[in-house]
Protein backbone atom coordinates (compact mmCIF):
# COMPACT_ATOMS: atom_id res chain seq x y z
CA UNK A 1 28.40 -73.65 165.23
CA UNK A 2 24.42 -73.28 165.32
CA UNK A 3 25.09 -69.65 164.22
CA UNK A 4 27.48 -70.40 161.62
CA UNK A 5 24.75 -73.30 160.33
CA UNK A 6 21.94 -70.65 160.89
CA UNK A 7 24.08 -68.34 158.01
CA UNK A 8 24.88 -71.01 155.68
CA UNK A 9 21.12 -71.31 156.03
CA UNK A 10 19.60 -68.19 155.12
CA UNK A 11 22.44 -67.83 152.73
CA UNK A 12 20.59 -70.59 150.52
CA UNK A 13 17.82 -69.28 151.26
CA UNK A 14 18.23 -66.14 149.38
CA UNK A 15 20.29 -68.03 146.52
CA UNK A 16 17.48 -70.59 146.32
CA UNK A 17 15.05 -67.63 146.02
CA UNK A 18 17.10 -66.27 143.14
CA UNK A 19 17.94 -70.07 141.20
CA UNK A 20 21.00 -70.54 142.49
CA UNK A 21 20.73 -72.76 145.30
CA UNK A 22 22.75 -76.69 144.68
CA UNK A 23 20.68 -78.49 142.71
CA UNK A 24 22.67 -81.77 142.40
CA UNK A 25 21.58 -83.71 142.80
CA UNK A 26 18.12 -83.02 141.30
CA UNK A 27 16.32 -85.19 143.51
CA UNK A 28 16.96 -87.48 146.60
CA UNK A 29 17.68 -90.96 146.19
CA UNK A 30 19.63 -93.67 144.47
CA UNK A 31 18.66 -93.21 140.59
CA UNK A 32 21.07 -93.86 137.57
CA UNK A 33 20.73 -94.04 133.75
CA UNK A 34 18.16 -90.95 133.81
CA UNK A 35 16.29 -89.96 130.16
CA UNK A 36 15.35 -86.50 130.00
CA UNK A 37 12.57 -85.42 127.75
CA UNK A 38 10.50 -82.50 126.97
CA UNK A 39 6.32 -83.35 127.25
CA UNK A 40 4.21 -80.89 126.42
CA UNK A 41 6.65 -77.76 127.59
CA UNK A 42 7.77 -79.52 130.67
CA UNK A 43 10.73 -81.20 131.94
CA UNK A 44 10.47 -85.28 132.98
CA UNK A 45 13.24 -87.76 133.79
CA UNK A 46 12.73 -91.58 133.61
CA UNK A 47 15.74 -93.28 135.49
CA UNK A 48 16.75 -96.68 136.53
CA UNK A 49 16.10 -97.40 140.15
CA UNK A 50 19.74 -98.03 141.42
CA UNK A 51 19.51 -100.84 143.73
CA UNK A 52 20.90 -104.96 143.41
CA UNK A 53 18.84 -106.43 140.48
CA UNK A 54 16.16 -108.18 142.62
CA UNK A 55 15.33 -104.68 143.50
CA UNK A 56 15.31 -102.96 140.45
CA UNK A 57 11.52 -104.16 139.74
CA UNK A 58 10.06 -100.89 138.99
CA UNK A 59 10.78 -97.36 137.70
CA UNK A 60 9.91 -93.83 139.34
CA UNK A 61 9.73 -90.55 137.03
CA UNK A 62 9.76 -86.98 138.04
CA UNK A 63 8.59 -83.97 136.58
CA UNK A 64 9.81 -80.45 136.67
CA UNK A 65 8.60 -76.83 135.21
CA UNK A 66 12.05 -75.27 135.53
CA UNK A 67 14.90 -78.00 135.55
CA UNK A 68 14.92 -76.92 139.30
CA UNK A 69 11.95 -78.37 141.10
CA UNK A 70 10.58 -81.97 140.56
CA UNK A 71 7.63 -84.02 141.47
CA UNK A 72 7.87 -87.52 141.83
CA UNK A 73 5.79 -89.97 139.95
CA UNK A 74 6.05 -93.38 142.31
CA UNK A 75 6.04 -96.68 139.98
CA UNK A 76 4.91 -95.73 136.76
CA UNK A 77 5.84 -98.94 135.55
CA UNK A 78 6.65 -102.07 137.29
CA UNK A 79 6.82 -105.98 137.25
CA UNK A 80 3.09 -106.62 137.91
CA UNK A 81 2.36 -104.87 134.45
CA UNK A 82 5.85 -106.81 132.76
CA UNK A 83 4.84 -110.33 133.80
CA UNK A 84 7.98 -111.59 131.84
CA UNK A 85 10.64 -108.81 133.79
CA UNK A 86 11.79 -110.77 136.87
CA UNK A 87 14.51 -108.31 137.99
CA UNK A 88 17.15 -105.80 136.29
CA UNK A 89 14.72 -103.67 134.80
CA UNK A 90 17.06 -100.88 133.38
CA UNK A 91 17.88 -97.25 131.90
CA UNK A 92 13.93 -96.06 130.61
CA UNK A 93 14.03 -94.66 126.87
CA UNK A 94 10.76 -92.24 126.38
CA UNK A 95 9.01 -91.06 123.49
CA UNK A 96 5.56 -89.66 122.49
CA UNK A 97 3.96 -90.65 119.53
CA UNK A 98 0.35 -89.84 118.51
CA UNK A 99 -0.68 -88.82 121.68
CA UNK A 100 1.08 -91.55 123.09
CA UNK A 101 3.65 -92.26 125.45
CA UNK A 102 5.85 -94.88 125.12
CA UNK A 103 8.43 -96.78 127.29
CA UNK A 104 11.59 -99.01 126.18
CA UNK A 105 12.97 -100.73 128.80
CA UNK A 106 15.39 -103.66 129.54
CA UNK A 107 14.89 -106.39 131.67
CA UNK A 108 16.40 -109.28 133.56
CA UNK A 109 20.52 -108.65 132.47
CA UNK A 110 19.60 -111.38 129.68
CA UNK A 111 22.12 -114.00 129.44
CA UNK A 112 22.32 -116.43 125.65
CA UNK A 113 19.31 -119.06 126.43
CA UNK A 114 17.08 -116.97 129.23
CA UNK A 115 13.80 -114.66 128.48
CA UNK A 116 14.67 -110.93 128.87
CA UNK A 117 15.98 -107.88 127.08
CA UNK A 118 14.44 -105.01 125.55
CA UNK A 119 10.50 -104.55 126.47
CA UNK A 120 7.72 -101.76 125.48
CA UNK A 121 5.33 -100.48 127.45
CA UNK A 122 2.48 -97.40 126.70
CA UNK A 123 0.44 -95.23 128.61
CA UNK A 124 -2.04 -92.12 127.62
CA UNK A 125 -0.17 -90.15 130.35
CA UNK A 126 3.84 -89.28 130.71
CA UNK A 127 3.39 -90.34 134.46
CA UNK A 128 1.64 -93.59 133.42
CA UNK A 129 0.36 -96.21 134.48
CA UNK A 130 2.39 -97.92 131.29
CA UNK A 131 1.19 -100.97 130.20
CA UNK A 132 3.48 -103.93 128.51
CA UNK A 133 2.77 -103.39 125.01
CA UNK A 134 3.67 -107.30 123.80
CA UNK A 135 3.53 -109.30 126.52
CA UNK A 136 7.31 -110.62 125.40
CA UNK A 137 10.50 -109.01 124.65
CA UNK A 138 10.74 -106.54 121.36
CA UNK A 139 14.32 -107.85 121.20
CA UNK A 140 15.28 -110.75 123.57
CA UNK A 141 18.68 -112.24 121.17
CA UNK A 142 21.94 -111.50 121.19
CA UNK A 143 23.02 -110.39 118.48
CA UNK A 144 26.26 -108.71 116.72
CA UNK A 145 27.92 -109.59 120.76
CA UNK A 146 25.16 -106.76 122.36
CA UNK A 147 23.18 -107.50 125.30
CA UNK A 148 19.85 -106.29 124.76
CA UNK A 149 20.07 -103.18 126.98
CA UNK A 150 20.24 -99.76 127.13
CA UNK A 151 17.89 -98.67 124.42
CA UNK A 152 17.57 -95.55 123.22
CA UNK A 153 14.87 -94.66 120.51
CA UNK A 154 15.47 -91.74 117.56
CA UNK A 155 13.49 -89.71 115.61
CA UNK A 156 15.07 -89.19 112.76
CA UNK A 157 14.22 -85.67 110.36
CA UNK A 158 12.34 -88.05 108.21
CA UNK A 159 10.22 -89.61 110.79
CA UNK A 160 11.49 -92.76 110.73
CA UNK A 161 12.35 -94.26 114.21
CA UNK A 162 15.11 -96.05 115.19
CA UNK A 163 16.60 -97.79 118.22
CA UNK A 164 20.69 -98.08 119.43
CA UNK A 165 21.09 -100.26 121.95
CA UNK A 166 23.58 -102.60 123.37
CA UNK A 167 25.97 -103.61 126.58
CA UNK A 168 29.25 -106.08 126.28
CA UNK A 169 30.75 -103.21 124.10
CA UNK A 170 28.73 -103.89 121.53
CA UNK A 171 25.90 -101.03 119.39
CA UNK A 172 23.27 -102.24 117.51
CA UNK A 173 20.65 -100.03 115.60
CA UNK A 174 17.35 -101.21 114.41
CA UNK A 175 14.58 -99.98 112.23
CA UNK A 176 11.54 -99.64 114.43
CA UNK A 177 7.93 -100.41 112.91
CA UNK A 178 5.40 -97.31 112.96
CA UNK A 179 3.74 -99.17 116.07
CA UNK A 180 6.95 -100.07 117.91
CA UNK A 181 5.73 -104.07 117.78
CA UNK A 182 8.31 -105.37 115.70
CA UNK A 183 11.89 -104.37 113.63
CA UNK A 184 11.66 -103.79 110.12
CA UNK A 185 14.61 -104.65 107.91
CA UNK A 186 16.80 -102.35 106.28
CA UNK A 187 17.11 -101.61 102.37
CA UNK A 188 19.94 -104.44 102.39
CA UNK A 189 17.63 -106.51 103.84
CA UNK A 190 19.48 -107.09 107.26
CA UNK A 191 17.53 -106.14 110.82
CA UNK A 192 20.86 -105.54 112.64
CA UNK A 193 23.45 -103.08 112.13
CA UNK A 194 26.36 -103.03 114.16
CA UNK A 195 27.75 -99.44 114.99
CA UNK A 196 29.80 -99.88 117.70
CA UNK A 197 32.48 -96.86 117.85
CA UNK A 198 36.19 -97.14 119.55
CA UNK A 199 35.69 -97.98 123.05
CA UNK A 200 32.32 -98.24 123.39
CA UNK A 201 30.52 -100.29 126.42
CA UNK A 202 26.97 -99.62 126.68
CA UNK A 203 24.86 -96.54 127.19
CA UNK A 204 24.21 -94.91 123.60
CA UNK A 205 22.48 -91.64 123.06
CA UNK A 206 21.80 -89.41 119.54
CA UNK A 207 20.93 -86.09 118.61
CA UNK A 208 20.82 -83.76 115.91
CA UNK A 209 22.07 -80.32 116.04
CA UNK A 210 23.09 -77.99 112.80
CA UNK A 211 21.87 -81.11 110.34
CA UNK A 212 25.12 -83.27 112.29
CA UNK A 213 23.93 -86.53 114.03
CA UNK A 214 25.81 -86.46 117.38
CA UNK A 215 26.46 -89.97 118.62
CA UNK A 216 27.15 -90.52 122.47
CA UNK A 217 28.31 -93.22 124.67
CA UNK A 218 29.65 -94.87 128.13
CA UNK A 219 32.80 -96.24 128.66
CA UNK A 220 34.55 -98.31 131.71
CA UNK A 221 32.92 -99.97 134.52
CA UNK A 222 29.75 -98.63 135.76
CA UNK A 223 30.75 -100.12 138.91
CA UNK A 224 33.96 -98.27 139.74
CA UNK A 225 35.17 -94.95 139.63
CA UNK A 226 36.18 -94.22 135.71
CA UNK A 227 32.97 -94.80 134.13
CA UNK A 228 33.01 -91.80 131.25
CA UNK A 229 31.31 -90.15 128.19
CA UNK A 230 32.71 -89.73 124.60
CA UNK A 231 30.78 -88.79 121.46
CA UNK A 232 30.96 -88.92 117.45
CA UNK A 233 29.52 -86.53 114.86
CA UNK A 234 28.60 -88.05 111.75
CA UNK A 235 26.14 -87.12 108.48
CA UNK A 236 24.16 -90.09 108.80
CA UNK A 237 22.35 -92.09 111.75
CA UNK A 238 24.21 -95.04 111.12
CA UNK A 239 27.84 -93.71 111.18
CA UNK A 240 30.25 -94.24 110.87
CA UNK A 241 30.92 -92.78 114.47
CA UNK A 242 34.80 -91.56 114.84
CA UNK A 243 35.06 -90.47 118.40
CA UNK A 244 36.32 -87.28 118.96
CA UNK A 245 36.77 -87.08 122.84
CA UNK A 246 35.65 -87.76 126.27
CA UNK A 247 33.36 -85.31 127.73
CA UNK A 248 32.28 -86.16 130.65
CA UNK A 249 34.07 -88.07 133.52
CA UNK A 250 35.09 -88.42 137.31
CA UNK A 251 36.30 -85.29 139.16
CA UNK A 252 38.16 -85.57 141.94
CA UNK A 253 36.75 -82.52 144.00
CA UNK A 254 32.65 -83.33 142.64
CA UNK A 255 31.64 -87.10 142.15
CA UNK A 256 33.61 -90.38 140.40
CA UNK A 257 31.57 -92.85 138.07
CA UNK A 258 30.18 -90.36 136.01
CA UNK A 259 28.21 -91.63 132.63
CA UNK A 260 24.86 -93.55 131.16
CA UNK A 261 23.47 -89.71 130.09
CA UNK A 262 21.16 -88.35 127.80
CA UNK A 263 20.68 -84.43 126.82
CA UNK A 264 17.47 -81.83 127.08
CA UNK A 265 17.05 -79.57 124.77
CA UNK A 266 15.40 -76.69 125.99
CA UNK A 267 12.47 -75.44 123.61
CA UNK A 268 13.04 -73.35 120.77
CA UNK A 269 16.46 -72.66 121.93
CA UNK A 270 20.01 -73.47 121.19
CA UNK A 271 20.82 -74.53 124.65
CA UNK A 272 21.47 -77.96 125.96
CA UNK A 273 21.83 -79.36 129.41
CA UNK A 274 23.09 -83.05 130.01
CA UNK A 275 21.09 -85.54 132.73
CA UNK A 276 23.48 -88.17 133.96
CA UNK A 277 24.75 -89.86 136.92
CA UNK A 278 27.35 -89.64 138.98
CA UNK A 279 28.62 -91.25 142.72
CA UNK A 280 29.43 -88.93 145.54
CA UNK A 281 32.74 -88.70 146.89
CA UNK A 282 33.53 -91.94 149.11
CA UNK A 283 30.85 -93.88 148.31
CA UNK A 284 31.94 -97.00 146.80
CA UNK A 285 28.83 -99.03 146.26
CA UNK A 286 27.86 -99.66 142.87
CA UNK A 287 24.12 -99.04 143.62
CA UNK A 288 25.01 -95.27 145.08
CA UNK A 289 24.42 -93.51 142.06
CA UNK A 290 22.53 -90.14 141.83
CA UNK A 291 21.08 -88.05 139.13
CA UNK A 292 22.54 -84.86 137.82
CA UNK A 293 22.20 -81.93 135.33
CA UNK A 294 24.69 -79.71 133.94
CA UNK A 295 24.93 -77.59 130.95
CA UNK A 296 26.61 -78.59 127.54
CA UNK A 297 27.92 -76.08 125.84
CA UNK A 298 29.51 -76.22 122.28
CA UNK A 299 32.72 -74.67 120.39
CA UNK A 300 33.00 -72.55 117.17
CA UNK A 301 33.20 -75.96 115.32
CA UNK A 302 30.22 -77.76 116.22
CA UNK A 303 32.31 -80.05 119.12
CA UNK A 304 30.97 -80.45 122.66
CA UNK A 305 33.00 -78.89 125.53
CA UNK A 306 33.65 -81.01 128.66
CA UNK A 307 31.13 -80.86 131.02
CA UNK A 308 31.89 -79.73 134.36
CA UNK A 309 30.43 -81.20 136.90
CA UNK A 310 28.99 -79.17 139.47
CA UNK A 311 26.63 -78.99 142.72
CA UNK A 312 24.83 -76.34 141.35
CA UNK A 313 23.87 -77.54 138.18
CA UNK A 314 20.81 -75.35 136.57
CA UNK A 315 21.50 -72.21 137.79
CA UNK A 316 18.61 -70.69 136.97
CA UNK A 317 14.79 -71.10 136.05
CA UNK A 318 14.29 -71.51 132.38
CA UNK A 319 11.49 -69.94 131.32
């Protein structure tokens, strides 16, 4: 047996050496509801610690050259700096804006009545220290039936930001102002538009790709075994969002409760990996959730291909 382990060893060895050694998942520990980004020609994911919500007080990022190799940033933002986030501080959204870097987070799993939601935080660094940017919630209501959770913020191609959000099956999008303090209504005067496609939960994502807006999403329990990912393509930010399929779910030979992604481009090419997270094979916690990358790969018509789910995931160093 110690010879047998000895092969396997040097055999991963030499795979390692040539980018092909597993990679998922991409780092140790319990981490869900990761945002990739690109920063200044390298790789960083901002995930959700996944622990029970008293726990989840603080977020970790990590960094990579490659997609292969990642540093760990310990506590680049936590309660101390959020003095209104008690607990439940979820799935990071990241963006750099004038040579700043900014951090949407939710907070508390706010309830009708209770402080929480959906805070902002900035720092002159992608590894932080971030800062709370208001001192309150940007978005602490419920509104259109959404919790105020899983944010995601867009550029769009005329440099107007918005954010989706929304859990309890419900997607809101909002205008954001150019400093991220406050909402600005739309041309119909409303601050709230509800865009929730057919079966949505929580967990939106959007990017653009050949002038389409592709609109992305979790379904099921995050809890259990048959959480999943569907999409929409649509001409406009704001919909409307016919889904077209599920792309990404449980596989009974890799991982169950796979979902909350987002998607990495890589620079200056047309190739697309998606960060996600999945739970091994028999673990049943809900906090035993790991992060994962796999390629995303599109058909002669624009539509996204399943993902398969692999150990592997990058199989090579991008250059």
């Amino acid at each position: 047996m110690n010879k047998r382990k000895a092969i396997v060893s040097l055999c991963a060895l030499a795979l390692s050496s040539l980018g092909f050694a597993q990679q998922n998942p991409v780092f140790p520990g319990w981490y869900a509801d990761p945002e990739g980004i690109v920063y200044n020609n390298e790789y960083w994911i901002f995930p959700t610690y996944s622990a029970p919500y008293e726990q989840q007080i603080f977020f970790d990022a990590f960094s990579s050259k490659d997609l292969v190799n990642w540093k760990k940033h310990e506590r680049v933002l936590d309660n101390n700096a959020v003095k209104w986030a008690d607990k439940a501080m979820w799935a990071p959204s990241v963006i750099e804006k004038d040579g700043k870097y900014y951090f949407f987070f939710g907070a508390n799993d706010v309830h009708e009545g209770e402080i929480g939601g959906i805070g902002v935080a900035v720092a002159d660094r992608p590894e932080g220290p971030y800062k709370d940017l208001l001192g309150k919630p940007l978005i602490n209501d419920i509104v259109h039936g959404a919790q105020p959770i899983d944010q995601f913020v867009f550029k769009d191609k005329d440099g107007q930001y918005y954010m989706f959000y929304g859990g309890w099956k419900h997607c809101n999008v909002v205008k954001l102002s150019d400093d991220f303090k406050t909402l600005l209504p739309f041309e119909d005067g409303t601050i709230y538009k509800e865009v929730t496609p057919e079966n949505y939960v929580e967990g939106p994502f959007m990017f653009i790709r050949d002038n389409k807006y592709y609109f992305m999403w979790s379904e099921g329990g995050w809890t259990g075994p048959d959480y999943k990912v569907a999409y929409a393509i649509a001409d406009s930010p704001f919909g409307p969002f016919k889904r077209i399929n599920t792309i990404l779910e449980r596989d009974p030979k890799i991982a169950t409760g796979a979902g909350h992604h987002s998607v990495i481009k890589v620079p200056n090419e047309d190739k697309y990996y998606m960060v996600y997270h999945r739970r091994p094979l028999g673990k049943t916690s809900a906090h035993e959730r790991e992060t994962c990358i796999d390629e995303m790969t599109f058909d002669e018509n624009g539509h996204i291909n399943p993902i398969k789910m692999t150990f592997e995931g990058v199989k090579h160093v991008l250059k």
